[in-house]
Structure formats: structure tokens, C-alpha cells
N, C-alpha and C. Protein backbone atom coordinates (compact mmCIF):
# COMPACT_ATOMS: atom_id res chain seq x y z
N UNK A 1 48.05 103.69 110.10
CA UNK A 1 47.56 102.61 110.93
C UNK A 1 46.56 103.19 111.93
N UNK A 2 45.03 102.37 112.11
CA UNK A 2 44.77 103.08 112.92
C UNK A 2 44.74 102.29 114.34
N UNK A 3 44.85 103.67 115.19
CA UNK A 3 45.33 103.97 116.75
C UNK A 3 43.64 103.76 116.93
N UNK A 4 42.74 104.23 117.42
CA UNK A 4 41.34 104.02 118.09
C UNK A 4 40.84 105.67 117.95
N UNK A 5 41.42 106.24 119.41
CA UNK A 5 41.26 107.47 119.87
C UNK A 5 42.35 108.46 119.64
N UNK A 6 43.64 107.75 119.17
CA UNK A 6 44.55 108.24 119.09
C UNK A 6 45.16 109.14 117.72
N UNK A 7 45.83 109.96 117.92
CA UNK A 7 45.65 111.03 116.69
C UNK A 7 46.75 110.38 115.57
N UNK A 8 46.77 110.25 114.43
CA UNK A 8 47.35 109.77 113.53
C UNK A 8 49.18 110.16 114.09
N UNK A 9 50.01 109.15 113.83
CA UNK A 9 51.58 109.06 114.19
C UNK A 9 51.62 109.07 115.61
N UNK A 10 50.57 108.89 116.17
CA UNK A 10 50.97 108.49 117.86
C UNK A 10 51.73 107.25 118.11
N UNK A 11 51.01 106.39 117.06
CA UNK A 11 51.99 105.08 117.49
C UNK A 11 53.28 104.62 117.13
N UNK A 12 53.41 105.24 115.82
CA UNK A 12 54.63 105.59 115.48
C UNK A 12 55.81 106.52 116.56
N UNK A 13 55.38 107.59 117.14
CA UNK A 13 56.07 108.18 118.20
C UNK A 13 56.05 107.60 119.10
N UNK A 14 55.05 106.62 119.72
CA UNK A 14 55.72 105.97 120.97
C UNK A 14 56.60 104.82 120.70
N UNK A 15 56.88 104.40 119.24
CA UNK A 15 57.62 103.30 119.26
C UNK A 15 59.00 103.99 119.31
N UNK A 16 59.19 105.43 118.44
CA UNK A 16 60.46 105.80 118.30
C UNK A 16 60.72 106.37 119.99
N UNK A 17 59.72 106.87 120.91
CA UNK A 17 60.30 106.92 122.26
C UNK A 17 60.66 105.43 123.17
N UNK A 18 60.07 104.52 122.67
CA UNK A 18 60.96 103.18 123.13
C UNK A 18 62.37 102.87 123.60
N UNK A 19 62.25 103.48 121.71
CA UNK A 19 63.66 103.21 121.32
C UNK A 19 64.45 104.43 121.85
N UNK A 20 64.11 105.01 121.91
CA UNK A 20 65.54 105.92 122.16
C UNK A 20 65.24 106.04 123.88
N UNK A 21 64.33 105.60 124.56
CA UNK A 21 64.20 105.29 126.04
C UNK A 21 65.63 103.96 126.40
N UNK A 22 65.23 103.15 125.21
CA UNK A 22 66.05 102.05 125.78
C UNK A 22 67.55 102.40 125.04
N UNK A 23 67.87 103.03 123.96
CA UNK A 23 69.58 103.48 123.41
C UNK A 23 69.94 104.23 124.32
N UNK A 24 68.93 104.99 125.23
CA UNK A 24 70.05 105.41 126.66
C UNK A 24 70.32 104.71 127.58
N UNK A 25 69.22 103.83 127.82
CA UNK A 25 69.50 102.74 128.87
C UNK A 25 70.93 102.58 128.64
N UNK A 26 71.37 101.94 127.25
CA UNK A 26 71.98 101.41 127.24
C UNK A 26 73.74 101.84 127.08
N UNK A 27 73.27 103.05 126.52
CA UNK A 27 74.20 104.04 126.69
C UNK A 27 75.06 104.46 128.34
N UNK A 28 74.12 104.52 129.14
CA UNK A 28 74.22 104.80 130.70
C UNK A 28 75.10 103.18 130.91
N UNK A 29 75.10 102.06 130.36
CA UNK A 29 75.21 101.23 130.96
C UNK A 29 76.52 100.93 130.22
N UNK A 30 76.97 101.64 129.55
CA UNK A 30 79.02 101.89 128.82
C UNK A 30 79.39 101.19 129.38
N UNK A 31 80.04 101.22 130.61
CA UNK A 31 80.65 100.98 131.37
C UNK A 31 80.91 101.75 132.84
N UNK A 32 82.20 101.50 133.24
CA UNK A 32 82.48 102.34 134.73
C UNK A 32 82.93 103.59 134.62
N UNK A 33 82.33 104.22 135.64
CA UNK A 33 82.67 105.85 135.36
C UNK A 33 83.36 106.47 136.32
N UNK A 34 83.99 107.23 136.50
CA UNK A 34 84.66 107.47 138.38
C UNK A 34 86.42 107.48 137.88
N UNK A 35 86.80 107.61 138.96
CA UNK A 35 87.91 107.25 138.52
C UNK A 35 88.81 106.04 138.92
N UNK A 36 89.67 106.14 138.29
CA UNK A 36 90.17 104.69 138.27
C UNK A 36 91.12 104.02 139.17
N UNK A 37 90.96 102.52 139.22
CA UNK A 37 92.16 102.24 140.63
C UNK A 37 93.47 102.06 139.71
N UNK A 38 94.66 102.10 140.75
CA UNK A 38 95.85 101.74 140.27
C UNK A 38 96.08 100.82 140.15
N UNK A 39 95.55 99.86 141.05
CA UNK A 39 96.09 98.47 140.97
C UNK A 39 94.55 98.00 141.16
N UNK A 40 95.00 96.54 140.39
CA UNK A 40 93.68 96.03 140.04
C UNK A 40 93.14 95.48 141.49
N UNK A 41 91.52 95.53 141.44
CA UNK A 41 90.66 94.92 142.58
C UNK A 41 90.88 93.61 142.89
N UNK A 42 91.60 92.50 142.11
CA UNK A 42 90.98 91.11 142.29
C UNK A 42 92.33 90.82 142.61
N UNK A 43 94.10 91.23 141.55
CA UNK A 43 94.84 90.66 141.74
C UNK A 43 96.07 91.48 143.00
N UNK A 44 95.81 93.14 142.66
CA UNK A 44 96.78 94.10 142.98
C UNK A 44 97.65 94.21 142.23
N UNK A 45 97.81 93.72 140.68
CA UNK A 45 98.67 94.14 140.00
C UNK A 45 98.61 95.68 139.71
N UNK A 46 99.83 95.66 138.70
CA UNK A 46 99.47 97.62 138.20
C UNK A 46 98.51 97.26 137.26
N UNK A 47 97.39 98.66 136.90
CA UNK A 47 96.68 98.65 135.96
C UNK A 47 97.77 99.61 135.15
N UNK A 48 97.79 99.19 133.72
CA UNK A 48 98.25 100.04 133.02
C UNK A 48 97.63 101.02 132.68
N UNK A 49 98.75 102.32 132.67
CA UNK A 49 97.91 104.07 132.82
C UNK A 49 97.28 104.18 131.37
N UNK A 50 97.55 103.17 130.21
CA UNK A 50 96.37 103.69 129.20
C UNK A 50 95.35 102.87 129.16
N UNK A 51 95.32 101.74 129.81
CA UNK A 51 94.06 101.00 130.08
C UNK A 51 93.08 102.42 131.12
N UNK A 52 93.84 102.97 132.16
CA UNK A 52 93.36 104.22 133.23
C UNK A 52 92.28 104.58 132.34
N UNK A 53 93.57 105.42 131.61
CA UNK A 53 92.85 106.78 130.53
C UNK A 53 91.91 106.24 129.66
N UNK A 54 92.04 105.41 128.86
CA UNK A 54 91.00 104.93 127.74
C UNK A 54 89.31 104.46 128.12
N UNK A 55 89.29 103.86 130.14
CA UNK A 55 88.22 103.58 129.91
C UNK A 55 88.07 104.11 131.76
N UNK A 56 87.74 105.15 131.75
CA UNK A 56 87.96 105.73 133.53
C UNK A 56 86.77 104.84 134.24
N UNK A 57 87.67 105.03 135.14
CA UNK A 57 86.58 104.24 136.11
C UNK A 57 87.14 102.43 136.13
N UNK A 58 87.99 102.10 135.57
CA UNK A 58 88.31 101.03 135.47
C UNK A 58 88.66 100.42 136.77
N UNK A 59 88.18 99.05 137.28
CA UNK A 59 88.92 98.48 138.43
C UNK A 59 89.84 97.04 138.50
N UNK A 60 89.76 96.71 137.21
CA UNK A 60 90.53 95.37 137.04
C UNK A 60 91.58 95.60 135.91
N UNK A 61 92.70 94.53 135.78
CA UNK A 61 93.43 94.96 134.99
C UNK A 61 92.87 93.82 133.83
N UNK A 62 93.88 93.89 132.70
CA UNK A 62 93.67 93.14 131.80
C UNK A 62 92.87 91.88 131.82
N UNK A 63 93.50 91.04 132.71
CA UNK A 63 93.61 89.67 132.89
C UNK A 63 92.63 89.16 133.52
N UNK A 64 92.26 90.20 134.61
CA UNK A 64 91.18 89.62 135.54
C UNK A 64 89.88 90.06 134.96
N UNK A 65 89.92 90.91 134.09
CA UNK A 65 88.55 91.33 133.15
C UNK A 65 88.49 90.04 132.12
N UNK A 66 89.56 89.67 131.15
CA UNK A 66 88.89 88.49 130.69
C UNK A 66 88.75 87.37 131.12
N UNK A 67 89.33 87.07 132.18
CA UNK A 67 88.41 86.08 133.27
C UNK A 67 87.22 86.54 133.53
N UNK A 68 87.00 87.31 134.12
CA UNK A 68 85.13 87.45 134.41
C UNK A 68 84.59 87.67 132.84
N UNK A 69 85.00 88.29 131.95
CA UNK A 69 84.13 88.15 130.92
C UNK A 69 84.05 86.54 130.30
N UNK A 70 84.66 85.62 130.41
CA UNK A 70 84.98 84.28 130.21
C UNK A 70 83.99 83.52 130.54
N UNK A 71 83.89 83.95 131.82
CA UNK A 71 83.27 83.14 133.01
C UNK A 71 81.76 82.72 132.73
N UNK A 72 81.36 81.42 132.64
CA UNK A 72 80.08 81.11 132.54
C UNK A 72 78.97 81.76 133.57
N UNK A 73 77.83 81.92 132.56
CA UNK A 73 76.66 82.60 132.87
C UNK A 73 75.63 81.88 132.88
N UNK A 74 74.89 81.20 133.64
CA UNK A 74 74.08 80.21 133.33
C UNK A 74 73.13 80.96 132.99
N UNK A 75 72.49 80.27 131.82
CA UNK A 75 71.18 81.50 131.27
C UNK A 75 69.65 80.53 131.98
N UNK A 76 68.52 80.89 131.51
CA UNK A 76 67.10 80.69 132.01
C UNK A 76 66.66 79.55 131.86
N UNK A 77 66.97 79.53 129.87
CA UNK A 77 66.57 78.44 129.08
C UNK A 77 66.09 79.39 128.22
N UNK A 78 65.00 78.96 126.75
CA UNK A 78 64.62 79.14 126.20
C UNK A 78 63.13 80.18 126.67
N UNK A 79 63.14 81.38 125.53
CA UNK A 79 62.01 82.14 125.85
C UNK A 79 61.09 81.34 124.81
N UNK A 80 59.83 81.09 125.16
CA UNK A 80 59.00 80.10 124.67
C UNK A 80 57.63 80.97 124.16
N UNK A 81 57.44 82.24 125.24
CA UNK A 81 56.08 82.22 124.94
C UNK A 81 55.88 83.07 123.76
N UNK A 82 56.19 83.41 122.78
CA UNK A 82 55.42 83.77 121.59
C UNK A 82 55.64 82.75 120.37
N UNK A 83 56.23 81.50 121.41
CA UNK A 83 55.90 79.98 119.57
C UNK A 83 54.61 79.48 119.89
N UNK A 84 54.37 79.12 118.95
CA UNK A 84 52.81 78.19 118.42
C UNK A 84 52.89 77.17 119.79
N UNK A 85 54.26 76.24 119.44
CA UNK A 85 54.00 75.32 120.22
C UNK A 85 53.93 75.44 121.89
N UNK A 86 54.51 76.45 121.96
CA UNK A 86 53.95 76.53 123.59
C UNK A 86 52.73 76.78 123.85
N UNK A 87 52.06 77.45 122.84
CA UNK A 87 50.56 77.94 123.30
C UNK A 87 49.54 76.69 122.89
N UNK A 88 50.25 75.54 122.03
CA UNK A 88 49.48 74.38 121.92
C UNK A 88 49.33 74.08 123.36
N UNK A 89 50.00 73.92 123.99
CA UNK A 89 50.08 72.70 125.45
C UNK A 89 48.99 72.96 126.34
């Protein structure tokens, strides 16, 4: 493909540094790291010690994590701008 000025597989290498720019993003973004509470943040129950160990850094217990993961997220709406019809209007 050609690049302009650019030396043949440049563009190919910046797409594969994208990607592996953003698989760490996302990597970094696992989860919690640190260590962990005993009792959960929201209720004060016990966290159970292999919930602890399995994911450190943990601050909620079971229950109150799938409540917030539950919990509605109001999103934006629809991403529009690369359809036809938005660029008709």
C-alpha cells in the first residue's frame, strides 16, 4: 500500500503499535490492584478470603459488586458519524 513519503510497512507498523498501545490500555485497566479490604466498602460485610486472594485489591464483596455491575448506565445514544445518512443532512 502506498504510504506517500513513507517507507514501505510503515503503515502496517503503526497499525500493529495501535493495537498493542491500546491491549495494554486495557490490560492496566484488569481491575484493582493493592491490597484488599476485609470487609466490604458499601455493606461491612466479610469479604470472603478467596474472593481476597483471587482478585487483590478487591473492595466490595459479592453482592455489592453485582449491584453496581447491574446498575444502569445511561449511554450517549447512537454513534452516527460514519453512516451515509448522517452526512446526508
Amino acid at each position: 500500500m502506498a504510504g506517500g513519503w513513507a517507507r514501505d510497512g510503515a503503515v502496517s507498523e503503526q497499525i500493529e503499535a495501535s493495537i498493542n498501545d491500546e491491549l495494554a490500555r486495557l490490560k492496566a485497566r484488569r481491575g484493582p490492584t493493592g491490597e484488599s479490604l476485609t470487609h466490604c466498602a458499601e455493606c461491612e460485610e466479610e469479604i470472603p478470603e478467596a474472593r481476597r486472594i483471587a482478585l487483590p485489591g478487591v473492595k466490595l464483596c459479592i453482592d455489592c459488586q453485582q449491584e453496581r455491575d447491574g446498575a444502569f448506565k445511561a449511554r450517549g445514544g447512537m454513534n452516527r458519524r460514519g453512516s451515509k445518512d448522517s452526512q446526508l443532512k
